[in-house]
N, C-alpha and C. Protein backbone atom coordinates (compact mmCIF):
# COMPACT_ATOMS: atom_id res chain seq x y z
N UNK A 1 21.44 -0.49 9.77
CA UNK A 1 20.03 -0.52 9.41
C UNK A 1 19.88 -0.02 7.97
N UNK A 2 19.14 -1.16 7.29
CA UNK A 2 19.26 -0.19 5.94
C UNK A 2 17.82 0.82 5.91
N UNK A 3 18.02 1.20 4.76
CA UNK A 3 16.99 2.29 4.24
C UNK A 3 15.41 1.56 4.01
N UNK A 4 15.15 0.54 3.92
CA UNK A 4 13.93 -0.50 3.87
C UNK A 4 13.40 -0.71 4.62
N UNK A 5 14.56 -1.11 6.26
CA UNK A 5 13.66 -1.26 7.29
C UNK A 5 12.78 -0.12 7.94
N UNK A 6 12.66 1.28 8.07
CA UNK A 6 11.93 1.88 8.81
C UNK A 6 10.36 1.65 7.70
N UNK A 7 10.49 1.80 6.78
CA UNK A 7 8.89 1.64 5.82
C UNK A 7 8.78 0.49 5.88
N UNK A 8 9.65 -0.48 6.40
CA UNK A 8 9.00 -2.11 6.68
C UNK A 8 8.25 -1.81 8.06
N UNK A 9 9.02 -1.40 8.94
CA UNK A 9 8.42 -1.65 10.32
C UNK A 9 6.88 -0.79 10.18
N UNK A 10 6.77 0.36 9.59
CA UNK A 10 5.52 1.24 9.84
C UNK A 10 4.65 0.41 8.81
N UNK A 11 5.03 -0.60 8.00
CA UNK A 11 4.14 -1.09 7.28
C UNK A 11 3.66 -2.13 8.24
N UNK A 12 4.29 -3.12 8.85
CA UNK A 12 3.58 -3.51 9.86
C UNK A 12 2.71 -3.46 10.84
N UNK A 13 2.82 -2.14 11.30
CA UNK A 13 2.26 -1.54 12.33
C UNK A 13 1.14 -1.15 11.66
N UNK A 14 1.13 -0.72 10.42
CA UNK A 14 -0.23 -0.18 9.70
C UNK A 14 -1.01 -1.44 9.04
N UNK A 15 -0.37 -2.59 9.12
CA UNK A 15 -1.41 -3.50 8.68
C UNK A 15 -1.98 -4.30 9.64
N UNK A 16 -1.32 -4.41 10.97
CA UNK A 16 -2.04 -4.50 12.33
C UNK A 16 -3.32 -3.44 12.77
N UNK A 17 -3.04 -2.60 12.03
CA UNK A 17 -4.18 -1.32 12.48
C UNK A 17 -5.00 -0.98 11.19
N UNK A 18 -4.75 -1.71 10.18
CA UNK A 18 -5.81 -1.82 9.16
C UNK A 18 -6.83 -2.79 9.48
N UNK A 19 -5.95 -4.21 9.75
CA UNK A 19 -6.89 -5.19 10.11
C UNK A 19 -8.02 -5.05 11.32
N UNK A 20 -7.36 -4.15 12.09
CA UNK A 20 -8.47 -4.27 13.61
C UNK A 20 -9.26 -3.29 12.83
N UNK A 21 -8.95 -2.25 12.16
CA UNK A 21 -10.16 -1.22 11.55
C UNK A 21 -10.81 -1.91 10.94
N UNK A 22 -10.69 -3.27 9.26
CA UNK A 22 -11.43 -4.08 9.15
C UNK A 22 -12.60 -4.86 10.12
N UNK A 23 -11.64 -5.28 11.43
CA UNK A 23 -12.61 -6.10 12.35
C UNK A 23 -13.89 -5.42 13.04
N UNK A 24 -13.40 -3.23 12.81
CA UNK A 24 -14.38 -3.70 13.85
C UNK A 24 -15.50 -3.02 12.53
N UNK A 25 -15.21 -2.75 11.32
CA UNK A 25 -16.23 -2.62 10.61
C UNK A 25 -17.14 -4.04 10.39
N UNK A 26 -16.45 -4.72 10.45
CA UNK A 26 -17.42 -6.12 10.40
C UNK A 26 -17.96 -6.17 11.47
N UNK A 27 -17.37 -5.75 12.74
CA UNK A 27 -18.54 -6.68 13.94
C UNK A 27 -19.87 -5.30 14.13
N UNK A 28 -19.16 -3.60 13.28
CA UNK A 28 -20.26 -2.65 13.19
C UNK A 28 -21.56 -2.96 12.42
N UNK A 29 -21.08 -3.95 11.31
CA UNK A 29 -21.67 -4.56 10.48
C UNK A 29 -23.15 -5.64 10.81
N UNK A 30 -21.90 -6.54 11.67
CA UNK A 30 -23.14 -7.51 12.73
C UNK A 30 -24.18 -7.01 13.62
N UNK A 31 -23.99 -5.36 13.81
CA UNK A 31 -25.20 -4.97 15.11
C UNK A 31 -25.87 -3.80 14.12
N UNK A 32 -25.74 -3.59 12.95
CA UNK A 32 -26.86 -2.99 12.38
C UNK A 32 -28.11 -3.49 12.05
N UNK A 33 -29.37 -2.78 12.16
CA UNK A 33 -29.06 -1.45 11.94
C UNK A 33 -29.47 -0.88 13.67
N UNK A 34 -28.91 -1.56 14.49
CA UNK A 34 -28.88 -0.82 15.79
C UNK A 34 -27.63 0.34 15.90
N UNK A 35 -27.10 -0.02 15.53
CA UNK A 35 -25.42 0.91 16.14
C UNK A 35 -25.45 2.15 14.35
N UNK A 36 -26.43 1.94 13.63
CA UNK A 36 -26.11 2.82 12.45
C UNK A 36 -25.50 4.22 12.46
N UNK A 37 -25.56 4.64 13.58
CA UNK A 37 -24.60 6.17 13.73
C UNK A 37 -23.70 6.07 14.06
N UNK A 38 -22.81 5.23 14.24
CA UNK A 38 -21.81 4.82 14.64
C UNK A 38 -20.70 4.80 12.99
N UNK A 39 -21.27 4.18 11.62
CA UNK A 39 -21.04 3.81 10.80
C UNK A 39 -19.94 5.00 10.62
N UNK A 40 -19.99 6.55 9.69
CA UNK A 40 -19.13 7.41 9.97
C UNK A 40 -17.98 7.23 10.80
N UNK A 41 -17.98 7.38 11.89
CA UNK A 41 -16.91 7.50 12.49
C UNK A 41 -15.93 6.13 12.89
N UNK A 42 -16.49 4.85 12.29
CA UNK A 42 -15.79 3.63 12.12
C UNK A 42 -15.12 3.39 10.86
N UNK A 43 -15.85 3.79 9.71
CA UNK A 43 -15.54 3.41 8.61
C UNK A 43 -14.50 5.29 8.47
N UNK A 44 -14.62 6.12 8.81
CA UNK A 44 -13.42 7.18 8.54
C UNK A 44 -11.98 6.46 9.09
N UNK A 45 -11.95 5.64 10.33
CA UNK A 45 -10.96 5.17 10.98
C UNK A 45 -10.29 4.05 10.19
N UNK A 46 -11.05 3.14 9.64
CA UNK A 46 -10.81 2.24 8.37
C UNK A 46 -10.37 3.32 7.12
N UNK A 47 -10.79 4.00 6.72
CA UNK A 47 -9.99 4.76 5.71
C UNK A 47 -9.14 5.05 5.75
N UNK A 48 -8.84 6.22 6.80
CA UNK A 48 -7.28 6.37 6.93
C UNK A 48 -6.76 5.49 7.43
N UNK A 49 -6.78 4.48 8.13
CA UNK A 49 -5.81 3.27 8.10
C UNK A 49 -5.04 2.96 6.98
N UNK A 50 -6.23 2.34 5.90
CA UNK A 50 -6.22 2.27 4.68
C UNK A 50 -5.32 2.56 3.79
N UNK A 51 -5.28 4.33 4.02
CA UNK A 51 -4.79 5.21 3.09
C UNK A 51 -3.42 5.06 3.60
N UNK A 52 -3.44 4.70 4.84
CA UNK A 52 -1.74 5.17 5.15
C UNK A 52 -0.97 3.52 4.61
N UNK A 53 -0.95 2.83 4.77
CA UNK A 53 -0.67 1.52 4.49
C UNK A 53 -0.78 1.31 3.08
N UNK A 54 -1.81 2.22 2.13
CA UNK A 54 -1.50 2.24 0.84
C UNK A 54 -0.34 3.27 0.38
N UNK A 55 -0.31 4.19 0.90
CA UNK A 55 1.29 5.22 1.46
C UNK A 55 2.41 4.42 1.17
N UNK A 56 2.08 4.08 3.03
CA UNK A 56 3.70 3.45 3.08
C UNK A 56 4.42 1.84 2.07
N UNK A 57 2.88 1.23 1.18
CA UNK A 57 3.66 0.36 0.59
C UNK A 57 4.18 0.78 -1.05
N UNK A 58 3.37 2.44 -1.36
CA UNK A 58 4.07 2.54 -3.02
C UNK A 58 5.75 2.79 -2.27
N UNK A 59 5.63 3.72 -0.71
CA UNK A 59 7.08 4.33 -0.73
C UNK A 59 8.11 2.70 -0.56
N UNK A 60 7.36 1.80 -0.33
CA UNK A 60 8.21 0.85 0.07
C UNK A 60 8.81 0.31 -1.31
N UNK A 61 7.77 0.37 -2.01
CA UNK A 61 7.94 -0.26 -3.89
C UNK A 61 8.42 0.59 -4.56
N UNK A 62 8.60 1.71 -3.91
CA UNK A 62 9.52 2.67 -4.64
C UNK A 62 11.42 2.39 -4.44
N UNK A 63 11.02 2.61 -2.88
CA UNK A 63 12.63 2.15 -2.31
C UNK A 63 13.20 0.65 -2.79
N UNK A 64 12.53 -0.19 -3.06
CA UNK A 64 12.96 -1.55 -3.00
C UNK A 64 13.41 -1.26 -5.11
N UNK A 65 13.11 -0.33 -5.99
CA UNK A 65 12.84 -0.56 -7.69
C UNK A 65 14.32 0.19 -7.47
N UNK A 66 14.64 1.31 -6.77
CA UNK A 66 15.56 2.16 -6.77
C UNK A 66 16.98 1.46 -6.16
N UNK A 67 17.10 0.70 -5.29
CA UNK A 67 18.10 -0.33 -5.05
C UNK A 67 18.52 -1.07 -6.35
């Protein structure tokens, strides 16, 4: 196994779980402004998604410049 694949695989997994955080800000999107308290605690879950998947791809662009 090289050194690429474990920040490949968690990059996957984090862009499966970015996208559903995208989806469900959009469908939070479609039922406002009924569901508006909801907004916070959907869009924090979309952030750190976010953040981690922006993480794991500098460490990935790091590992891949250093090879």
């Amino acid at each position: 196994m090289s050194d690429l694949e474990e920040p490949r695989r968690r990059m996957q997994k984090l862009q499966s779980r970015a996208g559903t955080a995208m989806m469900k800000l959009h469908d939070l999107a479609e039922d406002l402004p009924s569901k508006w308290t909801e907004i916070m605690a959907v869009a924090k879950i979309a952030f750190h998604a976010f953040a981690e998947l922006g993480a794991v791809k500098r460490e990935l662009a790091e590992s891949e410049n250093t090879q």
